[in-house]
Protein backbone atom coordinates (compact mmCIF):
# COMPACT_ATOMS: atom_id res chain seq x y z
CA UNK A 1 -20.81 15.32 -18.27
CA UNK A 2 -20.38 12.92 -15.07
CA UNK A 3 -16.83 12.24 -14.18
CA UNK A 4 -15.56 8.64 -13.30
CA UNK A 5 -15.22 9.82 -10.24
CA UNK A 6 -18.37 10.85 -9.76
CA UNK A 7 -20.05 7.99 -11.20
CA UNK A 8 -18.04 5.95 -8.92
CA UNK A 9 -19.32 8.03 -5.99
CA UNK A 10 -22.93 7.38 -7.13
CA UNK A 11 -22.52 3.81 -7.78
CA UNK A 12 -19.75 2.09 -5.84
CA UNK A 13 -20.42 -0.34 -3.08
CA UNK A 14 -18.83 1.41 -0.32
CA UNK A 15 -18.29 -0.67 2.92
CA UNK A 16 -16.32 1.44 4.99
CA UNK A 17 -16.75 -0.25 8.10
CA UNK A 18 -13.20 -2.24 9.94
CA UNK A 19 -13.90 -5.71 11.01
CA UNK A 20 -12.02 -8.98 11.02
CA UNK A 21 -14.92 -11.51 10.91
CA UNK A 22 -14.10 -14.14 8.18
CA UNK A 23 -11.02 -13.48 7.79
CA UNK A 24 -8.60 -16.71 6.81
CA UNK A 25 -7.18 -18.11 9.32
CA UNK A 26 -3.55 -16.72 7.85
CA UNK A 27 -4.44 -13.14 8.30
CA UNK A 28 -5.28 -13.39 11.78
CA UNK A 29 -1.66 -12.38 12.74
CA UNK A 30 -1.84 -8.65 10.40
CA UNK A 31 -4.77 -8.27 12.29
CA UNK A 32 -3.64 -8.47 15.35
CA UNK A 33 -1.13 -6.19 14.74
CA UNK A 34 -3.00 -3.57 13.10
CA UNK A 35 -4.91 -3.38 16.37
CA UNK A 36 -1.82 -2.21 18.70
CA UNK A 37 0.92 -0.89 16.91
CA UNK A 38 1.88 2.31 17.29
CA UNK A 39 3.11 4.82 14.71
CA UNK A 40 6.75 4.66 15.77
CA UNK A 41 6.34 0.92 15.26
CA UNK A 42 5.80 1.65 11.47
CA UNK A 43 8.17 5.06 10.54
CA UNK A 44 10.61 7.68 11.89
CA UNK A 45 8.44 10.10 9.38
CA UNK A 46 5.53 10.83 11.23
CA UNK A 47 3.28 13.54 10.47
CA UNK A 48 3.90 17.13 11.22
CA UNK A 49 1.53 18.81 14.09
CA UNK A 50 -0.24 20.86 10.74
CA UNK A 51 0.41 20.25 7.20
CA UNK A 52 0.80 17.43 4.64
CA UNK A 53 -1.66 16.72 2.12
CA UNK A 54 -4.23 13.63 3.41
CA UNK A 55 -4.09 10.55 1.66
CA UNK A 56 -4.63 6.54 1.74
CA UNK A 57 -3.13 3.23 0.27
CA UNK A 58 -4.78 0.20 0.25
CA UNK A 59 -2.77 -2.48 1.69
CA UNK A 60 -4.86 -5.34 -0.40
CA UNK A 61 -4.09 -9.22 0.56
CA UNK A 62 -5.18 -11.96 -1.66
CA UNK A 63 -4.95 -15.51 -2.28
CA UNK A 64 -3.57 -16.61 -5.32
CA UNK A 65 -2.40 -19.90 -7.42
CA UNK A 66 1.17 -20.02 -4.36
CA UNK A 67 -1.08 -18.68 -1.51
CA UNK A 68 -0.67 -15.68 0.59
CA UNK A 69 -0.20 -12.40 -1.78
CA UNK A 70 -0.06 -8.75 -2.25
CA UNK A 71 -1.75 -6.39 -4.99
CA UNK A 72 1.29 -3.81 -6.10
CA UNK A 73 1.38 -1.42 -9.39
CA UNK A 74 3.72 0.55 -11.03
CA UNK A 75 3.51 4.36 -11.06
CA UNK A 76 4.12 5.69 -14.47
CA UNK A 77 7.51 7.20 -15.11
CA UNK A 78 6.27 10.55 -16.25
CA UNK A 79 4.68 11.08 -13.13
CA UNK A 80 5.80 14.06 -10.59
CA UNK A 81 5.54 12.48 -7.75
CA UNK A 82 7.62 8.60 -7.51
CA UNK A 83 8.02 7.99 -10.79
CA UNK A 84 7.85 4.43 -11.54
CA UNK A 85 8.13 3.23 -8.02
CA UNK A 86 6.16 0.04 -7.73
CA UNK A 87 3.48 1.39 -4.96
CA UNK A 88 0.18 0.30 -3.21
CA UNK A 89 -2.78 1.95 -5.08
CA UNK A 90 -3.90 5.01 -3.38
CA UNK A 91 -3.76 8.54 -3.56
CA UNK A 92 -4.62 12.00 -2.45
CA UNK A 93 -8.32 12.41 -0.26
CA UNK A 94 -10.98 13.84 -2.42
CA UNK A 95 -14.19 15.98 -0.97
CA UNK A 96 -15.84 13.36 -1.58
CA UNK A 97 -13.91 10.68 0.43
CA UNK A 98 -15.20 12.50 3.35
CA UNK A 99 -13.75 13.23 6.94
CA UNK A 100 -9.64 12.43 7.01
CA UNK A 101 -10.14 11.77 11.10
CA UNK A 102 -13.55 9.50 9.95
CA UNK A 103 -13.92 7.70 7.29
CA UNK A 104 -12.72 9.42 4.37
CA UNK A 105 -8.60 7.52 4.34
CA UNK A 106 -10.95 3.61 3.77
CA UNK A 107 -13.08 5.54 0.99
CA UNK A 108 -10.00 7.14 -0.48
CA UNK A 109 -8.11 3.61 -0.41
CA UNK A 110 -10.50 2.19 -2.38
CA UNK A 111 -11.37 4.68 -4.41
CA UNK A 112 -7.93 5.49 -5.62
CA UNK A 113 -7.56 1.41 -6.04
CA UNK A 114 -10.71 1.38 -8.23
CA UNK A 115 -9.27 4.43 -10.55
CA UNK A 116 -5.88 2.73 -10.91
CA UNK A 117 -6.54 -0.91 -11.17
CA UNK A 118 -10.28 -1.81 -11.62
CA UNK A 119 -10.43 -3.52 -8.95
CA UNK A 120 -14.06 -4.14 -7.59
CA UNK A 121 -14.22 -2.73 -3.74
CA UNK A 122 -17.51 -4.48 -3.30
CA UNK A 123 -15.09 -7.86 -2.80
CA UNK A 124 -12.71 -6.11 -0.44
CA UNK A 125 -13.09 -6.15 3.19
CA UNK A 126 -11.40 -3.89 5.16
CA UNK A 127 -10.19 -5.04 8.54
CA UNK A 128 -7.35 -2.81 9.72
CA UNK A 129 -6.09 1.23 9.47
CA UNK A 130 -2.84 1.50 10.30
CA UNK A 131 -1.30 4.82 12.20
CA UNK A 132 -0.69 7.71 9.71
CA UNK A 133 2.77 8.22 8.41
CA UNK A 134 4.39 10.75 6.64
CA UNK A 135 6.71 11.27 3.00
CA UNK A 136 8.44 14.39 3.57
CA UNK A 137 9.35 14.11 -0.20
CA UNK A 138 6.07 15.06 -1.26
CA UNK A 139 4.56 15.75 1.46
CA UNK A 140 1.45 13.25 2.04
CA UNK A 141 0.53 12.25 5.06
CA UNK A 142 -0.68 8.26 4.11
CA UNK A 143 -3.35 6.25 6.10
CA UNK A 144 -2.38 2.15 4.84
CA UNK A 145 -5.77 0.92 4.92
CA UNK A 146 -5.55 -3.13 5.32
CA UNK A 147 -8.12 -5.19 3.11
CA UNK A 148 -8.59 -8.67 2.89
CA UNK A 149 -9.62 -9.54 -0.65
CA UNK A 150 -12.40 -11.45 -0.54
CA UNK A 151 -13.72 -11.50 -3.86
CA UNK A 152 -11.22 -10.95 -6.60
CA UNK A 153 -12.15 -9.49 -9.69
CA UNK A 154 -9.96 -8.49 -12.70
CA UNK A 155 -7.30 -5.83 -12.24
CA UNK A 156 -4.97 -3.86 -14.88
CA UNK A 157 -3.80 -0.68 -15.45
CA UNK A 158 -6.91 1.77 -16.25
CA UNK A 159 -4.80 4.72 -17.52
CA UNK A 160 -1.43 4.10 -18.64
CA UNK A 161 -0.48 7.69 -17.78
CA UNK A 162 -0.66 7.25 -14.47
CA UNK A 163 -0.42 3.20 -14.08
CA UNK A 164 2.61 1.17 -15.93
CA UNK A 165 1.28 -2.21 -14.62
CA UNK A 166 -0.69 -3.65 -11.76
CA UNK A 167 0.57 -7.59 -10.58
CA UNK A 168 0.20 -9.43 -6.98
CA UNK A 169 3.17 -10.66 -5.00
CA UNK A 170 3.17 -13.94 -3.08
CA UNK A 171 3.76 -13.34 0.63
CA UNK A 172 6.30 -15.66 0.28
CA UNK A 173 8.41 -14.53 -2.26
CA UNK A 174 8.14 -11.24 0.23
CA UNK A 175 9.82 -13.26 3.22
CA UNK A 176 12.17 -14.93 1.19
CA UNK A 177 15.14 -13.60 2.50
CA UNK A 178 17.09 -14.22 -1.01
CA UNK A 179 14.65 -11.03 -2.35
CA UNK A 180 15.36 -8.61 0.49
CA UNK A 181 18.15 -6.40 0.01
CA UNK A 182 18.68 -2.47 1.45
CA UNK A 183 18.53 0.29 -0.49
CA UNK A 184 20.82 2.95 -0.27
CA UNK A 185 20.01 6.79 -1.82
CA UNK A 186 22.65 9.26 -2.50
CA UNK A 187 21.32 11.61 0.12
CA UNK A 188 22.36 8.57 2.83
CA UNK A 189 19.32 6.95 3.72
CA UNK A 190 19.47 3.60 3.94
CA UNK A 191 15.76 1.41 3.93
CA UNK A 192 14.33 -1.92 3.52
CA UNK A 193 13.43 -3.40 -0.16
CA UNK A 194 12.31 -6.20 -1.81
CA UNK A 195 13.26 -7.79 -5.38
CA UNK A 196 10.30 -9.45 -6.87
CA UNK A 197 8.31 -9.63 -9.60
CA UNK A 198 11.14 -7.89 -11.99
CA UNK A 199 10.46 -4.82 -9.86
CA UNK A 200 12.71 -2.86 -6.95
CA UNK A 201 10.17 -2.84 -4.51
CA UNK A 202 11.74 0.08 -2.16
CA UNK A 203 10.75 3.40 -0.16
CA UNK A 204 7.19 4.16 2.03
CA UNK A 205 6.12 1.12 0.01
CA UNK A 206 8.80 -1.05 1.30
CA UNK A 207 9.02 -0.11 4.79
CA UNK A 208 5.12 -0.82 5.52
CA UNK A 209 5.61 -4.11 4.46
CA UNK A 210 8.61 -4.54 6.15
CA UNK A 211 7.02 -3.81 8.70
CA UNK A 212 3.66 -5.73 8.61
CA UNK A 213 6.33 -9.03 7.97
CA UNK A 214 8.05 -8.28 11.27
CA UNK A 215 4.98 -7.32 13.40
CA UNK A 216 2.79 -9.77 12.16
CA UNK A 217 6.04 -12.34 12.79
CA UNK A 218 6.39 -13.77 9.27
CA UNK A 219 9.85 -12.21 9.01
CA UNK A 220 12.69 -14.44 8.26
CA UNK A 221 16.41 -13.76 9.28
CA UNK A 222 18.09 -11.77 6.22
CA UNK A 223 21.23 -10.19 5.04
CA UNK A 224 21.06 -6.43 5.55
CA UNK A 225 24.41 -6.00 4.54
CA UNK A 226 23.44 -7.16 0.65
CA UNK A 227 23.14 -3.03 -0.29
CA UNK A 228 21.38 -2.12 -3.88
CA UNK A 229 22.27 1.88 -4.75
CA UNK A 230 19.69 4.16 -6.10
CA UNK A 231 19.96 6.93 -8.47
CA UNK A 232 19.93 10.28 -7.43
CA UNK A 233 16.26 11.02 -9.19
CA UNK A 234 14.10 8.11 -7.06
């Protein structure tokens, strides 16, 4: 019996080429930061010399009904690995994503986006990779691969086991600075995060697009004082 994955691999549309022809006008700036910055730009955790398990997000950017936005999901509480952390869809390299130094971190991306939210990649242009980064608390070692949706199709959760919901995020409820608070996690570190969409938008998650706000220069001034605690289990 064919697996999903399998059929996907037989039948799916894959464009993994990088390019920023066509893009609107908007995304221009992400662009031109994806192109220079360098990893300790994006993280402290960088990956070790050997080690980590390869793996990709896809950074997806849409336009919606208030312009500008971002596709998130939740993870599914009963999860091992960040349970019910609102996240980008992605996910561990398969054998048959291909090379981790080549292509295999924009096939992954999209992949992993297809299993978890439906989403078509046929529509989705791809027109950054940002530097690897690491998550020493399970131990991948993530490629954010940056598309530029440019034909949306339906999304949703495919398998509630591993998905609780997928939903977009206006960019500018993202710069708002009256949704950006820091986090704070019993073990002391302290990080960006973003309240929107009923969700605690915090961790790897939050920091990339922390950081794609301030390199890209759509960050507004906010109050990193305003401190939200986490529990001891995120």
């Amino acid at each position: 019996m064919t697996s999903a994955r399998e059929q996907y691999a037989k039948t799916a549309a894959y464009d993994t080429a990088v390019r920023t022809d066509g893009l609107p006008q908007w995304l221009a700036p992400v662009a031109r930061a994806a192109a220079t910055i360098e990893p300790h730009q994006l993280s402290r955790f960088l990956p070790p010399e050997s080690g980590g398990r390869p793996s990709a997000v896809l950074v997806l950017f849409g336009h919606g009904d208030r312009g500008p936005e971002l596709l998130l999901m939740e993870r599914a509480g009963t999860l091992r690995s960040h349970a019910g952390q609102p996240s980008f869809p992605g996910g561990a390299l398969d054998p048959e994503d291909g090379d981790p130094e080549g292509a295999g971190p924009v096939r992954a991306a999209l992949r992993e986006a297809w299993e978890e939210t439906g989403l078509d990649p046929a529509g989705v242009q791809v027109f950054g990779v940002l530097p690897r980064l690491y998550i020493p608390v399970s131990g991948f070692v993530v490629t954010p691969v940056l598309g530029w949706w440019r034909e949306p199709s339906p999304v949703g959760a495919v398998d509630e086991a591993e998905t609780a919901r997928v939903f977009t995020v206006p960019v500018a409820d993202l710069t708002d600075p009256a949704h950006r608070v820091t986090t704070r996690h019993p073990s002391g570190h302290i990080g960006p995060a973003f309240l929107v969409e009923d969700a605690l938008v915090w961790g790897f998650t939050a920091g990339v697009i922390d950081r794609i706000l301030h390199y890209a220069g759509w960050e507004l001034p906010w109050d990193r004082a305003k401190q939200v605690p986490l529990d001891r289990r995120a």
